[in-house]
C-alpha atoms as a PDB file:
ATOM      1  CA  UNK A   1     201.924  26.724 215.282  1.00  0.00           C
ATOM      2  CA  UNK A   2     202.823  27.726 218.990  1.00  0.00           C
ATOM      3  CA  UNK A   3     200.417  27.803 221.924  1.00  0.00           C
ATOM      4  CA  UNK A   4     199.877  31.578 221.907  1.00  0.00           C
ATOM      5  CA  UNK A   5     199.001  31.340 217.697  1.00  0.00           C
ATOM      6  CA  UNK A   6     196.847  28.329 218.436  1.00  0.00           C
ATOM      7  CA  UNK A   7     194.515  30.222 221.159  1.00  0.00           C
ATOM      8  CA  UNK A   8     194.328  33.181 218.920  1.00  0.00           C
ATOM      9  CA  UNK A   9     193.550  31.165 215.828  1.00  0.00           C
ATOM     10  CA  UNK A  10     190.617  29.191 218.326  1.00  0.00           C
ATOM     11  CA  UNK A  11     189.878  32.340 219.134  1.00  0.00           C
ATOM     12  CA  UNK A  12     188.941  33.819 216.206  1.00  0.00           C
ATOM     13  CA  UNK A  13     186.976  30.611 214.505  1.00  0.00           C
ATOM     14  CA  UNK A  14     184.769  30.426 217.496  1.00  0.00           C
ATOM     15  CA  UNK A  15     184.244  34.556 217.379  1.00  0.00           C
ATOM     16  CA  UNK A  16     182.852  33.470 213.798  1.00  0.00           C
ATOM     17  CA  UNK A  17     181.460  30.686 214.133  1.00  0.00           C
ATOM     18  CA  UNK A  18     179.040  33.038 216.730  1.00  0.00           C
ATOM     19  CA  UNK A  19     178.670  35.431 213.941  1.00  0.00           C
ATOM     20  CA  UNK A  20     177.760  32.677 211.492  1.00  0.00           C
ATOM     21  CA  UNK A  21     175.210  31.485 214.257  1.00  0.00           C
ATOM     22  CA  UNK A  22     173.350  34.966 214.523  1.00  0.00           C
ATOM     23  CA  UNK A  23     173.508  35.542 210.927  1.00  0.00           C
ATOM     24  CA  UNK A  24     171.607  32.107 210.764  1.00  0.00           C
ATOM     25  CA  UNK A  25     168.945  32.789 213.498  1.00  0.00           C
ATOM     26  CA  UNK A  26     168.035  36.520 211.978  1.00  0.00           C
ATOM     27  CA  UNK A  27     167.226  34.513 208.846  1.00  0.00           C
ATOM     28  CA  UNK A  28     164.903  31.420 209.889  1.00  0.00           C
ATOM     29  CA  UNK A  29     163.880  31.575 214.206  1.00  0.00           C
ATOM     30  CA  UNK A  30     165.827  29.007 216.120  1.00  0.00           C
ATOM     31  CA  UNK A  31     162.616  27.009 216.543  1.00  0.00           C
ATOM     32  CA  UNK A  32     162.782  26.358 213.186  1.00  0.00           C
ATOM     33  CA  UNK A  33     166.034  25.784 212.426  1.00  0.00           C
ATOM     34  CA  UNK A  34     166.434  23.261 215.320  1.00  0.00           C
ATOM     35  CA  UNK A  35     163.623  21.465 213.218  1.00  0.00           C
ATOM     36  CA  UNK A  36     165.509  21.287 210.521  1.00  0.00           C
ATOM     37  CA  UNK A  37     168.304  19.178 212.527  1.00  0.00           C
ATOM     38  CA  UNK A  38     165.607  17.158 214.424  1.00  0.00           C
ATOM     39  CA  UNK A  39     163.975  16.374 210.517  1.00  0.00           C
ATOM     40  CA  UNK A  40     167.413  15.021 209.298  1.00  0.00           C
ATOM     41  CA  UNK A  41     168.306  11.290 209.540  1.00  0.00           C
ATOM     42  CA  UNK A  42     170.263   9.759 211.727  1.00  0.00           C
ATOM     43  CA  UNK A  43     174.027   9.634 210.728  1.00  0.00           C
ATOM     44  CA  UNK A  44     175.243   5.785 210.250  1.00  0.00           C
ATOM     45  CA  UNK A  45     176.412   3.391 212.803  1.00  0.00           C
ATOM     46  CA  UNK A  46     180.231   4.077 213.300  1.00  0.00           C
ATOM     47  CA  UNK A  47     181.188   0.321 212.368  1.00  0.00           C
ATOM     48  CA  UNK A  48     184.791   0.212 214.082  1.00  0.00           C
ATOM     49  CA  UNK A  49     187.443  -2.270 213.406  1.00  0.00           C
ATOM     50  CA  UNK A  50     187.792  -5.690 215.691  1.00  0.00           C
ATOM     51  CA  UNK A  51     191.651  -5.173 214.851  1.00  0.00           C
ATOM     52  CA  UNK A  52     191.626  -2.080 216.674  1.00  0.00           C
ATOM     53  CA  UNK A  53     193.087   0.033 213.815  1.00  0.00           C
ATOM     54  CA  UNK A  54     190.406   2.819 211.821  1.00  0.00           C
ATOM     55  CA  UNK A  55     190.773   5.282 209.629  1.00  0.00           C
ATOM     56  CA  UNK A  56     188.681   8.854 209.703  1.00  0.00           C
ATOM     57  CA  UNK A  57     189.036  10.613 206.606  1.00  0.00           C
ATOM     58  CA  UNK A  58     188.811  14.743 206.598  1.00  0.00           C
ATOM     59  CA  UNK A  59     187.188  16.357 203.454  1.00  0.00           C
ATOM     60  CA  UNK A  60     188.516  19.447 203.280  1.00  0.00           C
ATOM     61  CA  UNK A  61     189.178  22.460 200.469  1.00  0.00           C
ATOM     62  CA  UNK A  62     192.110  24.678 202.557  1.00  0.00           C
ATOM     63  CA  UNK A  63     194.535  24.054 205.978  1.00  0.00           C
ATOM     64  CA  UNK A  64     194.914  27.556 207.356  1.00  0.00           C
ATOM     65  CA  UNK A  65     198.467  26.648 207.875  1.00  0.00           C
ATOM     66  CA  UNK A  66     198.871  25.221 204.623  1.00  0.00           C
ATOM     67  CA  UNK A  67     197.006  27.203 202.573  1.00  0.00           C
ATOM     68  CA  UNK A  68     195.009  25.441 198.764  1.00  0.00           C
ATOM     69  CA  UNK A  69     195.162  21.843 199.284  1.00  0.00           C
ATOM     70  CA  UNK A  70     193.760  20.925 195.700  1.00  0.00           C
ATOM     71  CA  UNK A  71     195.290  22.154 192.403  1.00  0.00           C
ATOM     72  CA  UNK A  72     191.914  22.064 191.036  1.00  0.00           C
ATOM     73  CA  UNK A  73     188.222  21.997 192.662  1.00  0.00           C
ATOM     74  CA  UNK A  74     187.304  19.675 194.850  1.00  0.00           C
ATOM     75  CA  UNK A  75     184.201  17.385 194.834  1.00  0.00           C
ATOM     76  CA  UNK A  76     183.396  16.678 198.156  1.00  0.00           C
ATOM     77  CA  UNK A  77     181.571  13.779 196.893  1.00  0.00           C
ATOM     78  CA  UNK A  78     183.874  12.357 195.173  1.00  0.00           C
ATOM     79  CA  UNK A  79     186.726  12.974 197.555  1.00  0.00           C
ATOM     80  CA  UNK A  80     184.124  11.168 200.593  1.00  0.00           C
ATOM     81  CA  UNK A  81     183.254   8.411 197.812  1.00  0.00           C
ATOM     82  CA  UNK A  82     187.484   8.270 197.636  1.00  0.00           C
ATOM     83  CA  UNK A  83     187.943   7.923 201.212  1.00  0.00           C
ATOM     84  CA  UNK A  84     184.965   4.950 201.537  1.00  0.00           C
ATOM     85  CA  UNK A  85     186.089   2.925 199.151  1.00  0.00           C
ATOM     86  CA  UNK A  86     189.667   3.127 200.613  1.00  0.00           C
ATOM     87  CA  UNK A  87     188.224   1.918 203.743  1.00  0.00           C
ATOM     88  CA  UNK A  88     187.793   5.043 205.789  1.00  0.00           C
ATOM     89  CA  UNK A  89     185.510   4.656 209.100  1.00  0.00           C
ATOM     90  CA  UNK A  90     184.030   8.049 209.208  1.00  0.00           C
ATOM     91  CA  UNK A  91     184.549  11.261 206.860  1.00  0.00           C
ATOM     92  CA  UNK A  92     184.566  14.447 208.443  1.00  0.00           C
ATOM     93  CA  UNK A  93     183.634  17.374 206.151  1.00  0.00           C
ATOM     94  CA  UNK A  94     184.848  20.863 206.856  1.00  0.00           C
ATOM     95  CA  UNK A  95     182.218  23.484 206.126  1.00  0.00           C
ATOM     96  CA  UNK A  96     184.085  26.565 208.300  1.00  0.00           C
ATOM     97  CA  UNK A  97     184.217  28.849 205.201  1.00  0.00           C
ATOM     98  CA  UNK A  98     186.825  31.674 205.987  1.00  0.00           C
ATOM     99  CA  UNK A  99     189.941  29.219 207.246  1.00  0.00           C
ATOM    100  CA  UNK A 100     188.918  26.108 205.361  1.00  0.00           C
ATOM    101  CA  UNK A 101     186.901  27.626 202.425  1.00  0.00           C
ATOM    102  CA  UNK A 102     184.532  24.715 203.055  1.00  0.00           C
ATOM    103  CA  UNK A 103     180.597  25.186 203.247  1.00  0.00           C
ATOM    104  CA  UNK A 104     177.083  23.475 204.462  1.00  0.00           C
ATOM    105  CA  UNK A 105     177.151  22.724 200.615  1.00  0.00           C
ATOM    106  CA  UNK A 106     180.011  20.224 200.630  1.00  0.00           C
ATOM    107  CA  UNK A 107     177.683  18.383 203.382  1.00  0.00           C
ATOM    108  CA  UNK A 108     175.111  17.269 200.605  1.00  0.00           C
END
């Protein structure tokens, strides 16, 4: 992907990821849904490596450059559970839902 496809593509996530964010506010008030973060528990300690070498793991259903990365559904569970017991320091999961098709979902 060149530069000028790479801003545009930024571009556009943030543009709705804003969407997403109003859509989200006109259902619960901020107030609350800032709650809701402050109620969850705190991620785990990132435990790093004393050899200096770590591996973080992505969880993710599509690459927008790439298109379907699984020939069948993926478990985000499973695929996290996958990545752990290879070893993997941190998972990220993906939950942008046009680009990547992921969702808040995939986070529980």
């Amino acid at each position: 992907m060149n530069a000028a496809a790479a801003n545009d593509f930024l571009a556009r996530m943030s543009e709705r990821s804003r969407a997403r964010a109003e859509a989200a506010r006109r259902t619960l008030p901020e107030a609350e849904l800032m709650a809701c973060v402050r109620d969850l528990p705190p991620p785990p300690p990132l435990r790093l490596s004393p050899a200096g070498f770590d591996l973080l793991a992505e969880v993710k259903r599509r690459s927008p450059a790439e298109g379907q990365l699984a020939g069948r559904a993926l478990d985000p569970v499973a695929q996290a559970g996958n990545y752990c017991r290879a070893g993997a320091a941190a998972v990220s999961v993906l939950t942008e839902p046009e680009a990547f098709r992921g969702s808040l979902d995939d986070l529980t």
